[in-house]
C-alpha atoms as a PDB file:
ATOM      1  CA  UNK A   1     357.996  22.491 -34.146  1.00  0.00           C
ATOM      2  CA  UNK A   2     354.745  23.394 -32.280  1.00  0.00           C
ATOM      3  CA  UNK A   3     353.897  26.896 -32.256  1.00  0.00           C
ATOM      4  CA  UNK A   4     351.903  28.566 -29.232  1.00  0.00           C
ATOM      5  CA  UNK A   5     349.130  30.115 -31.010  1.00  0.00           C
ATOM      6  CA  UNK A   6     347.119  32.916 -29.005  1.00  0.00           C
ATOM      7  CA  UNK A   7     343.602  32.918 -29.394  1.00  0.00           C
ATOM      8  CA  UNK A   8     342.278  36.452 -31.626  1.00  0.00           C
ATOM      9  CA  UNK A   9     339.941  37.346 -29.037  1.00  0.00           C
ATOM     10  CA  UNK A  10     343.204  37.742 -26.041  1.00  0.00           C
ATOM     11  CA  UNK A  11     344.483  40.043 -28.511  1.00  0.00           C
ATOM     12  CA  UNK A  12     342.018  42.316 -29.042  1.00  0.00           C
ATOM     13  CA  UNK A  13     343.377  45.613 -28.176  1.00  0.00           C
ATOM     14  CA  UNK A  14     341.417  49.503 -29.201  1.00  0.00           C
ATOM     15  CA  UNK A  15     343.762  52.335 -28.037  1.00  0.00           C
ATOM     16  CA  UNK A  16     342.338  56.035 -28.151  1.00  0.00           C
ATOM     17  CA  UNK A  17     344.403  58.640 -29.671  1.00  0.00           C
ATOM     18  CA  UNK A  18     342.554  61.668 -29.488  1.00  0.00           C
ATOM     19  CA  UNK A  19     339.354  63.338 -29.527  1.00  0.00           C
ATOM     20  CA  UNK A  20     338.480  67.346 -29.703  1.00  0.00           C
ATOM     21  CA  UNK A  21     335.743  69.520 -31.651  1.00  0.00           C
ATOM     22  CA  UNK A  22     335.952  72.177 -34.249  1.00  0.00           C
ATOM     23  CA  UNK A  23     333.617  74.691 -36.040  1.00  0.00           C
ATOM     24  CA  UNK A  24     333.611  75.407 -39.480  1.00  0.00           C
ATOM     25  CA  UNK A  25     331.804  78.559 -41.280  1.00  0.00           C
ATOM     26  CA  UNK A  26     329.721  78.052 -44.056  1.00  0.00           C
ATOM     27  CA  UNK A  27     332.125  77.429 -47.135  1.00  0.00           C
ATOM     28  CA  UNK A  28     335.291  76.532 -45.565  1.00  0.00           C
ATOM     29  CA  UNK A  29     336.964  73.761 -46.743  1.00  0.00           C
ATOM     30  CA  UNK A  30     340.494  71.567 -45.113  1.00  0.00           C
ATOM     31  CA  UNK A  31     342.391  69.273 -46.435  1.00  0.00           C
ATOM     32  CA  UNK A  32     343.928  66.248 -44.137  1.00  0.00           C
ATOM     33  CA  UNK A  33     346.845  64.730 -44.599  1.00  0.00           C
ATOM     34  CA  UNK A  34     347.392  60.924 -44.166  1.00  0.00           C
ATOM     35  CA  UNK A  35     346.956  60.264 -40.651  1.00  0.00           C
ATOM     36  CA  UNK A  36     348.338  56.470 -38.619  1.00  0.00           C
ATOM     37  CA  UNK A  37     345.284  55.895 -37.279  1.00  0.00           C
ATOM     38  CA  UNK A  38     341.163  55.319 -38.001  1.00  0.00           C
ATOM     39  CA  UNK A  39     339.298  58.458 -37.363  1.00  0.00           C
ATOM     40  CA  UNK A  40     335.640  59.121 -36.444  1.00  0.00           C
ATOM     41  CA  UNK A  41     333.665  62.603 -37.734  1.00  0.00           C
ATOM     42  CA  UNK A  42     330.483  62.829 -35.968  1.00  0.00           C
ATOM     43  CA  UNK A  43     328.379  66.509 -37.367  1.00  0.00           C
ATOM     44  CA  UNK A  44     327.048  67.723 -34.309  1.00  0.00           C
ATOM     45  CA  UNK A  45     325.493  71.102 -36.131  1.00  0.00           C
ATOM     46  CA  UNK A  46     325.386  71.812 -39.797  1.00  0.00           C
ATOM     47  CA  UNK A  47     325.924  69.846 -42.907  1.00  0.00           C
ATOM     48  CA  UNK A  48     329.426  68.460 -44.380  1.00  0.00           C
ATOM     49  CA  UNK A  49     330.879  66.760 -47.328  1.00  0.00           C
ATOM     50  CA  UNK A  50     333.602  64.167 -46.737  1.00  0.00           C
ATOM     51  CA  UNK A  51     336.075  63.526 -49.472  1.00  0.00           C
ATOM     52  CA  UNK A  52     337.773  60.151 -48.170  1.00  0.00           C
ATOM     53  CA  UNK A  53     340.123  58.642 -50.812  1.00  0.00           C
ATOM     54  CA  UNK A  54     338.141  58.409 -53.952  1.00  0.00           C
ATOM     55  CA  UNK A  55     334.613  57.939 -52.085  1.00  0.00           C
ATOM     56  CA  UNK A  56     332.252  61.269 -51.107  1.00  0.00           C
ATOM     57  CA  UNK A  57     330.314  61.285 -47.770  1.00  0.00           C
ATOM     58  CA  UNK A  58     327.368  64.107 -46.918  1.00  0.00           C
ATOM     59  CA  UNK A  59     326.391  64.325 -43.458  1.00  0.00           C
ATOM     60  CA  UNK A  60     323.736  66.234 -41.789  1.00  0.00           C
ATOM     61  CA  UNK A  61     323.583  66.726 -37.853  1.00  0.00           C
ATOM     62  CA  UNK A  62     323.431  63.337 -35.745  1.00  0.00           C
ATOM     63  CA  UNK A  63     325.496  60.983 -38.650  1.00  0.00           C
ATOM     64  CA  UNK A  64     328.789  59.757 -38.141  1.00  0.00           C
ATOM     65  CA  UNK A  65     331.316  59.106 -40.946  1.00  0.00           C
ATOM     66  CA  UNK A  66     334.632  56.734 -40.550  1.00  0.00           C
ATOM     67  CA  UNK A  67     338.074  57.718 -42.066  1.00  0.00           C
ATOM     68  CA  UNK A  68     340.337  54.512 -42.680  1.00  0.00           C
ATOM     69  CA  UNK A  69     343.970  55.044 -41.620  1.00  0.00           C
ATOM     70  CA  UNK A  70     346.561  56.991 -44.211  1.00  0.00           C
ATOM     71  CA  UNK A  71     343.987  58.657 -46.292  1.00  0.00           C
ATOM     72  CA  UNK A  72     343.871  61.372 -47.713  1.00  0.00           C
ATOM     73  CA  UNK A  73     340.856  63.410 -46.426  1.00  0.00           C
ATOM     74  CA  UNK A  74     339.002  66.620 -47.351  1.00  0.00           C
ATOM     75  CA  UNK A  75     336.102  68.005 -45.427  1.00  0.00           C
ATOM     76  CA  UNK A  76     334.413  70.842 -46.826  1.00  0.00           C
ATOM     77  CA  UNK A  77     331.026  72.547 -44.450  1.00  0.00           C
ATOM     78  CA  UNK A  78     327.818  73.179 -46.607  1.00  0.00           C
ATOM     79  CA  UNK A  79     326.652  75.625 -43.483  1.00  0.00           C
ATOM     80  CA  UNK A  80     327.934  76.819 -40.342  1.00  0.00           C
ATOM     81  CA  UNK A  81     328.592  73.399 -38.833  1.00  0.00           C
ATOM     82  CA  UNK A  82     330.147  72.027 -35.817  1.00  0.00           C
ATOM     83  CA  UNK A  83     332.280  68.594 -36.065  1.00  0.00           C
ATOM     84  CA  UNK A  84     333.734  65.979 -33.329  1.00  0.00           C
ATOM     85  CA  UNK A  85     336.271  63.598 -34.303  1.00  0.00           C
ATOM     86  CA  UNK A  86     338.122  60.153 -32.458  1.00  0.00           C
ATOM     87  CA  UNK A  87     340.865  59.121 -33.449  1.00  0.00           C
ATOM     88  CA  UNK A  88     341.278  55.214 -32.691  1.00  0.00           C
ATOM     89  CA  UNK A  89     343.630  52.120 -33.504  1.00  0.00           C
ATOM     90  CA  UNK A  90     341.889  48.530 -33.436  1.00  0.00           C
ATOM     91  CA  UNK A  91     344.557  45.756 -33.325  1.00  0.00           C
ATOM     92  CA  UNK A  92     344.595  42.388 -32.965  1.00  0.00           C
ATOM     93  CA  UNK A  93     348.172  40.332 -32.690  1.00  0.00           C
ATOM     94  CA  UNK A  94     349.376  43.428 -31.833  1.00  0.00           C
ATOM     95  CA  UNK A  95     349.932  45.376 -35.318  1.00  0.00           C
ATOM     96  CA  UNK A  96     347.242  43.755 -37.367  1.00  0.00           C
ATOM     97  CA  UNK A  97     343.959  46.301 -37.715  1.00  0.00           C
ATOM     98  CA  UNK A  98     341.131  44.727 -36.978  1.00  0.00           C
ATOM     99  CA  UNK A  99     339.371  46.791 -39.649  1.00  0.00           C
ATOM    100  CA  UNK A 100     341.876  45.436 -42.380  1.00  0.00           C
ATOM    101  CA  UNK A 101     339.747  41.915 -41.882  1.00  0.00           C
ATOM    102  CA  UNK A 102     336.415  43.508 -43.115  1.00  0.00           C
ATOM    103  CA  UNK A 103     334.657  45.494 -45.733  1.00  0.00           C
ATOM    104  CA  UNK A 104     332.969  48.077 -43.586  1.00  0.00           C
ATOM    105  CA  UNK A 105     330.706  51.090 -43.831  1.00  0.00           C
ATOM    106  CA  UNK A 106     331.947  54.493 -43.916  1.00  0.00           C
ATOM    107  CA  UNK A 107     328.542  56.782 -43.540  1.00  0.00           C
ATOM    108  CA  UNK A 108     326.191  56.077 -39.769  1.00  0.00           C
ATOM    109  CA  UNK A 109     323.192  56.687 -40.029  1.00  0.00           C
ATOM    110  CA  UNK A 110     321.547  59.137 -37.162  1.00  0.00           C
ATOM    111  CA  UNK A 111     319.738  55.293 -36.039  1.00  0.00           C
ATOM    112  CA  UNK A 112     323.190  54.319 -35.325  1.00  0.00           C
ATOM    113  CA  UNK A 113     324.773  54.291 -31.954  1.00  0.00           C
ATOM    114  CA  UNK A 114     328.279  55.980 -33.522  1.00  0.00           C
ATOM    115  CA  UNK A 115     327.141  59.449 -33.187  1.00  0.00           C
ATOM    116  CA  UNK A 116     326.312  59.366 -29.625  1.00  0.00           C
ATOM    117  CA  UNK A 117     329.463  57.051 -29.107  1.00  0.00           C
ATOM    118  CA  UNK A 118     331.691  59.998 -30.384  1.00  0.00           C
ATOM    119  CA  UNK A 119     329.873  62.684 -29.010  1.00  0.00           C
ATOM    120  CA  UNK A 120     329.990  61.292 -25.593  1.00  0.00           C
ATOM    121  CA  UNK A 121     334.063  60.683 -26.081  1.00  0.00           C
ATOM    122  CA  UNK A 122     334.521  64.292 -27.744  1.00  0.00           C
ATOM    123  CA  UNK A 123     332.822  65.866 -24.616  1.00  0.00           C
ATOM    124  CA  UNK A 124     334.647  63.778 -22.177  1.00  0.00           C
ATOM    125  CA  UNK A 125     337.515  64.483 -24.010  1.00  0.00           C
ATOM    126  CA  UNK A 126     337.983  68.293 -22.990  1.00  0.00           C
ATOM    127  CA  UNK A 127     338.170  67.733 -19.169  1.00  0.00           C
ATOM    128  CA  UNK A 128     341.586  68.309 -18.557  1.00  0.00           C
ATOM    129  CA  UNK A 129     341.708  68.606 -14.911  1.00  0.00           C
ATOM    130  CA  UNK A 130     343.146  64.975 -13.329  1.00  0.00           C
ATOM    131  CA  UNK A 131     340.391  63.852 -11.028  1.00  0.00           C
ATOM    132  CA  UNK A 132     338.057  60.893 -10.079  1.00  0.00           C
ATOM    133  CA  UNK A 133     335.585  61.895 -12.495  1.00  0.00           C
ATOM    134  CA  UNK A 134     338.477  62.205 -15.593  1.00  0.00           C
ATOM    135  CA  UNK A 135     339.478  58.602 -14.678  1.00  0.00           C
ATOM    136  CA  UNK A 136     336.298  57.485 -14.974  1.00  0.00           C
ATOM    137  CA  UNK A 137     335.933  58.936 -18.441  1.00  0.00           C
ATOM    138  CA  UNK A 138     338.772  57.321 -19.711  1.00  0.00           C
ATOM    139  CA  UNK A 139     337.474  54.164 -18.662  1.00  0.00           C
ATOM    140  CA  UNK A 140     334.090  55.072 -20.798  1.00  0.00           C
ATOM    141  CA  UNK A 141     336.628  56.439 -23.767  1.00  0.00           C
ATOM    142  CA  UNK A 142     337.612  52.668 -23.993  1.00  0.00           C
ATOM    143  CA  UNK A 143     334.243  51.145 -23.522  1.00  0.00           C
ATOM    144  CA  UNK A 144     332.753  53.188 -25.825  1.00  0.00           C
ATOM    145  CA  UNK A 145     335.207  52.417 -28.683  1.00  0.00           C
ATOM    146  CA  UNK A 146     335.118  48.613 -28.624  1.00  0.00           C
ATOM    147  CA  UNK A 147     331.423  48.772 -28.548  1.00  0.00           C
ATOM    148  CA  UNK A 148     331.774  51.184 -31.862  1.00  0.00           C
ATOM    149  CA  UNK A 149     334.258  49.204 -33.276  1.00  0.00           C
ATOM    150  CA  UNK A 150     331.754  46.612 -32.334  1.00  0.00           C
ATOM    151  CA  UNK A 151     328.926  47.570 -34.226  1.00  0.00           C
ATOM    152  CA  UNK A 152     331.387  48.250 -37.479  1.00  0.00           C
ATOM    153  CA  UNK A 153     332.209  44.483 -38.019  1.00  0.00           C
ATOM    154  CA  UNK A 154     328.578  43.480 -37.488  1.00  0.00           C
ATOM    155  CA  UNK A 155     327.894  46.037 -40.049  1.00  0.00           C
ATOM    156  CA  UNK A 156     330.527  44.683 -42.342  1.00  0.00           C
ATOM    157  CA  UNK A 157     331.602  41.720 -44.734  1.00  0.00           C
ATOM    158  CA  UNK A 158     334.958  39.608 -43.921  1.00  0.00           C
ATOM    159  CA  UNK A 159     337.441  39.702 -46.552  1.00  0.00           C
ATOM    160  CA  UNK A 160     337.925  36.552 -48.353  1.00  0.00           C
ATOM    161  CA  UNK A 161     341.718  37.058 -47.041  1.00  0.00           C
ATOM    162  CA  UNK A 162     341.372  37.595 -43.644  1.00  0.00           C
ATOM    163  CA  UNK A 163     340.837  34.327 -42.218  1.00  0.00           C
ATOM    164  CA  UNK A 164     344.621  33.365 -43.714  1.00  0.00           C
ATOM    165  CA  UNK A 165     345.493  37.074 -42.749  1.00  0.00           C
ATOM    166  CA  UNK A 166     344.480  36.008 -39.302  1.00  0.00           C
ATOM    167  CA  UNK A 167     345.668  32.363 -39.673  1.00  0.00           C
ATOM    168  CA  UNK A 168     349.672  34.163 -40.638  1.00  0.00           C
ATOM    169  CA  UNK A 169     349.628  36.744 -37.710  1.00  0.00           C
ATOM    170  CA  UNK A 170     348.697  34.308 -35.052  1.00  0.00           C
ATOM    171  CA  UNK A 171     351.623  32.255 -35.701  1.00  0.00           C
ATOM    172  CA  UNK A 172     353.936  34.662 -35.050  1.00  0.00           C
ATOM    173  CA  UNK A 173     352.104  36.243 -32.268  1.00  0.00           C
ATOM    174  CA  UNK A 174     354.499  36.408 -29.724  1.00  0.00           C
ATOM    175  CA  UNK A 175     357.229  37.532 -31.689  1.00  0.00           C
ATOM    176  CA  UNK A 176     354.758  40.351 -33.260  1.00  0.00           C
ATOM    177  CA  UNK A 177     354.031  41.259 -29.696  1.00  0.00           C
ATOM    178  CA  UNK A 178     357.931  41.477 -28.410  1.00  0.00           C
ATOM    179  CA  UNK A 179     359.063  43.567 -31.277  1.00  0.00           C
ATOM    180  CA  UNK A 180     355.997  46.301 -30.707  1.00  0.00           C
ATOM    181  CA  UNK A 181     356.988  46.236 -27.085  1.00  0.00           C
ATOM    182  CA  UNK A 182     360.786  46.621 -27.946  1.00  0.00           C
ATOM    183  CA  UNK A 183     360.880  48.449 -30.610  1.00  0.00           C
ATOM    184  CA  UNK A 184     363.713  51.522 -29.043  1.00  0.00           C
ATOM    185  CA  UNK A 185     365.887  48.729 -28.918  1.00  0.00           C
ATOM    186  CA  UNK A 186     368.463  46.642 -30.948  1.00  0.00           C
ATOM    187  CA  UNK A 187     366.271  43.765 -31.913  1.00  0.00           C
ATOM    188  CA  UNK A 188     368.465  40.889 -32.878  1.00  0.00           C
ATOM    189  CA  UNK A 189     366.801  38.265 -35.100  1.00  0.00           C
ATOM    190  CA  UNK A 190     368.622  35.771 -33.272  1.00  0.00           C
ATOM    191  CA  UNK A 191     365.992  36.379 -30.682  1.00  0.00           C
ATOM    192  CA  UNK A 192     363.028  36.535 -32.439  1.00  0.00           C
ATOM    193  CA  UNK A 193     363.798  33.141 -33.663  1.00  0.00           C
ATOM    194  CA  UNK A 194     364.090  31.709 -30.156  1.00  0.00           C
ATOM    195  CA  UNK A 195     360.498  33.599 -29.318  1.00  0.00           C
ATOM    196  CA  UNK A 196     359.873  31.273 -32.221  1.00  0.00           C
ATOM    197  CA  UNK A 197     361.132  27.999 -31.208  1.00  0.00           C
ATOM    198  CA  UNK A 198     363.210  28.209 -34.561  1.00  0.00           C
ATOM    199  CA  UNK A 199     366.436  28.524 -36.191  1.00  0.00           C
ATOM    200  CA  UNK A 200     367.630  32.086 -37.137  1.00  0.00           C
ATOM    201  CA  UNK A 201     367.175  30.526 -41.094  1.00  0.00           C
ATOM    202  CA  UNK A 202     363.830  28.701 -40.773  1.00  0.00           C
ATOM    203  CA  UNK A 203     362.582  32.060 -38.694  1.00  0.00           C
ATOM    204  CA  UNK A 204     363.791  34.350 -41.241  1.00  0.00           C
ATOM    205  CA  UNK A 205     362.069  32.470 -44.511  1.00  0.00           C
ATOM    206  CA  UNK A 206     358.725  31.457 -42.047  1.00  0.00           C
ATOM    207  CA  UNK A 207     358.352  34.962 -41.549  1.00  0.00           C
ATOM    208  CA  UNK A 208     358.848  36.757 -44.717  1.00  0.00           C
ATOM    209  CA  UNK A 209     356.384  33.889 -45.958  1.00  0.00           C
ATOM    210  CA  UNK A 210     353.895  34.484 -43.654  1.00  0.00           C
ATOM    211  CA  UNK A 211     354.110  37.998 -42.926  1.00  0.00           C
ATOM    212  CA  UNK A 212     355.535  39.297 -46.556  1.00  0.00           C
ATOM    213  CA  UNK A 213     358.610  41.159 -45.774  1.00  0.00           C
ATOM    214  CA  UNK A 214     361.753  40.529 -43.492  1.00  0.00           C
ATOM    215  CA  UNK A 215     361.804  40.827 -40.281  1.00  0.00           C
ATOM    216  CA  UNK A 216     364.297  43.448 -40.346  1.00  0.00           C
ATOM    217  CA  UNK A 217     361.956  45.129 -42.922  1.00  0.00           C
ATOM    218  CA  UNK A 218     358.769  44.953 -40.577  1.00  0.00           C
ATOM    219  CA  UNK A 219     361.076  46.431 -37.593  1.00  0.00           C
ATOM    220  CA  UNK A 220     361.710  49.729 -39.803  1.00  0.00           C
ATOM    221  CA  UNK A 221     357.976  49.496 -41.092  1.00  0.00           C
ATOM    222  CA  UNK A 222     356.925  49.677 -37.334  1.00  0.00           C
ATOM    223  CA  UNK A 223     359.159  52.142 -36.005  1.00  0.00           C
ATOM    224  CA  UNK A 224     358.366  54.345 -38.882  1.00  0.00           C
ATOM    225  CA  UNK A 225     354.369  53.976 -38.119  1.00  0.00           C
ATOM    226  CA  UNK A 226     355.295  54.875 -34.357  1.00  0.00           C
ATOM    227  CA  UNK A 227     357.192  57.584 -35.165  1.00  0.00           C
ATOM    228  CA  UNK A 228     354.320  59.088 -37.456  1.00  0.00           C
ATOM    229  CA  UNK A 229     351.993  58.862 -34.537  1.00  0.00           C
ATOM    230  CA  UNK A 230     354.430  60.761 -32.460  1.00  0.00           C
ATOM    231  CA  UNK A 231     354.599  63.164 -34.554  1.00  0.00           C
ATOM    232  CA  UNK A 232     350.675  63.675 -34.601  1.00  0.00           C
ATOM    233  CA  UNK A 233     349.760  62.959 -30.864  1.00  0.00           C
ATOM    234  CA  UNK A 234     352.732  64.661 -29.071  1.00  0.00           C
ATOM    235  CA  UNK A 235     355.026  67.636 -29.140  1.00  0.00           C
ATOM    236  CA  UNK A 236     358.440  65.825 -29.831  1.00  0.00           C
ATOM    237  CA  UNK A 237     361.299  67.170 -32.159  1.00  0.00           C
ATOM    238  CA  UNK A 238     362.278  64.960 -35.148  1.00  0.00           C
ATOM    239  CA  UNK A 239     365.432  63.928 -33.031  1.00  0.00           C
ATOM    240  CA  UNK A 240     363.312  62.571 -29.740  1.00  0.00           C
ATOM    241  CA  UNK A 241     361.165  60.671 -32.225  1.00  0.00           C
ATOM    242  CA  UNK A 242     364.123  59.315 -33.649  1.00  0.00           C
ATOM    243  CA  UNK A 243     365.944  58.172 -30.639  1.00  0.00           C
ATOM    244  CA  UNK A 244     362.070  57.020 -29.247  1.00  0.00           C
ATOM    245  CA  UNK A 245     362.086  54.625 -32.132  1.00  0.00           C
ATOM    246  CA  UNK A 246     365.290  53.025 -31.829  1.00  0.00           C
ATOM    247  CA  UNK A 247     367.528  55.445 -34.096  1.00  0.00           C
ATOM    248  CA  UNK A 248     370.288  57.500 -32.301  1.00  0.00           C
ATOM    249  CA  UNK A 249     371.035  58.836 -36.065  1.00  0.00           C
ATOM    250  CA  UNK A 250     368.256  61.286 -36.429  1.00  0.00           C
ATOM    251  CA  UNK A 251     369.719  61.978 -40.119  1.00  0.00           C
ATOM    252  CA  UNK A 252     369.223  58.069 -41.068  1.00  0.00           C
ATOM    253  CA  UNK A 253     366.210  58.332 -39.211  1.00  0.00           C
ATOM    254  CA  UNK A 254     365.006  61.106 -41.377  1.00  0.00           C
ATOM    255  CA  UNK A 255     365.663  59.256 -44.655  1.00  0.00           C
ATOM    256  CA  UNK A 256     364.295  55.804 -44.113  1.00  0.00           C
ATOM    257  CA  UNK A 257     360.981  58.255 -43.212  1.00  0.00           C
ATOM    258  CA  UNK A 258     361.188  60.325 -46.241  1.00  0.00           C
ATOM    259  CA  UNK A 259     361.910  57.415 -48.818  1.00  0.00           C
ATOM    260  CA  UNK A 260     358.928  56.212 -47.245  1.00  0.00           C
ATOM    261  CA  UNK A 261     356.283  58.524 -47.013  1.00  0.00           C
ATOM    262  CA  UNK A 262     357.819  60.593 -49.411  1.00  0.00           C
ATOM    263  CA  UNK A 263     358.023  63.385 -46.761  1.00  0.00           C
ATOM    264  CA  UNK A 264     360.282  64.662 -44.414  1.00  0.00           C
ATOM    265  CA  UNK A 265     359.643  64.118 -40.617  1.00  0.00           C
ATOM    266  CA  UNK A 266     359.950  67.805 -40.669  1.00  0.00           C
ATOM    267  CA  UNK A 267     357.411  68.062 -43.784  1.00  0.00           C
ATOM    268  CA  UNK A 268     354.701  65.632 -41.999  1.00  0.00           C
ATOM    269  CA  UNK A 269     354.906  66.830 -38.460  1.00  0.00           C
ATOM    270  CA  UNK A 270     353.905  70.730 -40.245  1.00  0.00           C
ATOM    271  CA  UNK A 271     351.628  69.156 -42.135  1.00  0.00           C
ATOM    272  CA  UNK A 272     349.955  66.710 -38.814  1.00  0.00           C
ATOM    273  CA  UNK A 273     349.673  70.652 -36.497  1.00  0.00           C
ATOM    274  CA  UNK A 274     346.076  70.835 -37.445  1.00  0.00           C
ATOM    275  CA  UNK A 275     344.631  67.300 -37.175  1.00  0.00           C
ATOM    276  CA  UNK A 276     340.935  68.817 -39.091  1.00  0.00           C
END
């Protein structure tokens, strides 16, 4: 059957999560936990090292580095330093990061336009009050990502996968979309498979051929990413996650997360209090 297939750049979509500013005295050192979302350090005063994964980033006053989403992160000031930090998601057919697609930089130089990008959101960032001038801001929040996020792929090399990467997601584009948009409710694969134009069989072997697990797989997969970024962003127990997600059993809730993640909701939102 023909398939509607929506064109990448419809789908674009760059969400801010948060932004803020810390100071670190000379020595200190913190160690990050795995966070659901791509994360910006821009070294407004001072000097920093970056342990991201395996790699090791030093920054000076006026660079920028990246953090990929679910790493592990250390940060560890050289001098008295001052650091701003974005946290972003770049999607495209809803769940796929656009970032995934490319083999991109993780250090900006001080001739790159990240640093001023993140300063400019980190400062807009603490006005708190709800007027004209906030709205505004978080209208230039969102401009000022996609142009970043902008500057990272023309920076970067395309995977040799992601043109099939991009090729599988479209296909199922629509039903990708309705299941992030419906994901507190009872999703019935009977009607993603109509979204589909297919039968409940053909839908359920297209997509765990295209997309590499089963669609009731990818449902718990998703929920479970949501429910991390609740757990950073917001101030929700374990059991308002849960039932935000789609589980009214916040105890099976809790161990489809923890055979995950290998961490309790409990464990990860203690560990998430301090973003850096």
């Amino acid at each position: 059957m023909h398939h509607r297939v929506a064109k990448p750049e419809n789908n674009i979509e760059i969400t801010y999560t948060c932004s803020g500013k810390k100071e670190y005295a000379a020595g200190e050192e913190f160690c990050g936990t795995k966070l659901p979302f791509e994360m910006f350090f821009s070294v407004e005063e001072g000097r920093v090292t970056f342990e991201l994964g395996e790699k090791t980033v030093s920054c000076e006053a006026g660079e920028a580095v990246l953090m990929p989403c679910d790493t592990e992160y250390k940060i560890k000031a050289e001098e008295a330093t001052l650091l701003g930090f974005v946290g972003f998601e770049a999607r495209i057919f809803t769940v796929l990061r656009i970032l995934s697609l490319f083999d991109y930089p993780l250090f900006f130089s001080k001739e790159s336009g990240i640093f001023a990008a993140c300063k400019k959101i980190s400062d807009m960032g603490e006005v708190s009050e709800f007027t004209n001038s906030r709205l505004e801001n978080a209208i230039k929040t969102v401009s000022l990502l996609y142009s970043s996020v902008s500057e990272i792929t023309e920076k970067s090399l395309p995977l040799k996968t992601g043109e099939s990467m991009m090729n599988n997601f479209a296909s199922f584009a629509d039903v990708l979309s309705h299941i992030g948009t419906h994901l507190a409710e009872n999703i019935m694969q009977e009607t993603l498979a109509k979204i589909a134009e297919l039968s409940p069989d053909s839908f359920y072997r297209q997509f765990k051929k295209v997309i590499g697990v089963s669609p009731k797989d990818y449902i718990i997969s998703e929920r479970l990413r949501r429910a991390r970024a609740m757990f950073v962003l917001t101030d929700l127990t374990v059991g308002e996650v849960s039932a935000a997600v789609g589980y009214d059993n916040q105890f099976y809730f809790s161990g489809l997360f923890s055979k995950r993640y290998g961490v309790s909701p409990t464990g990860y939102k203690k560990s998430v209090e301090r973003i850096v």
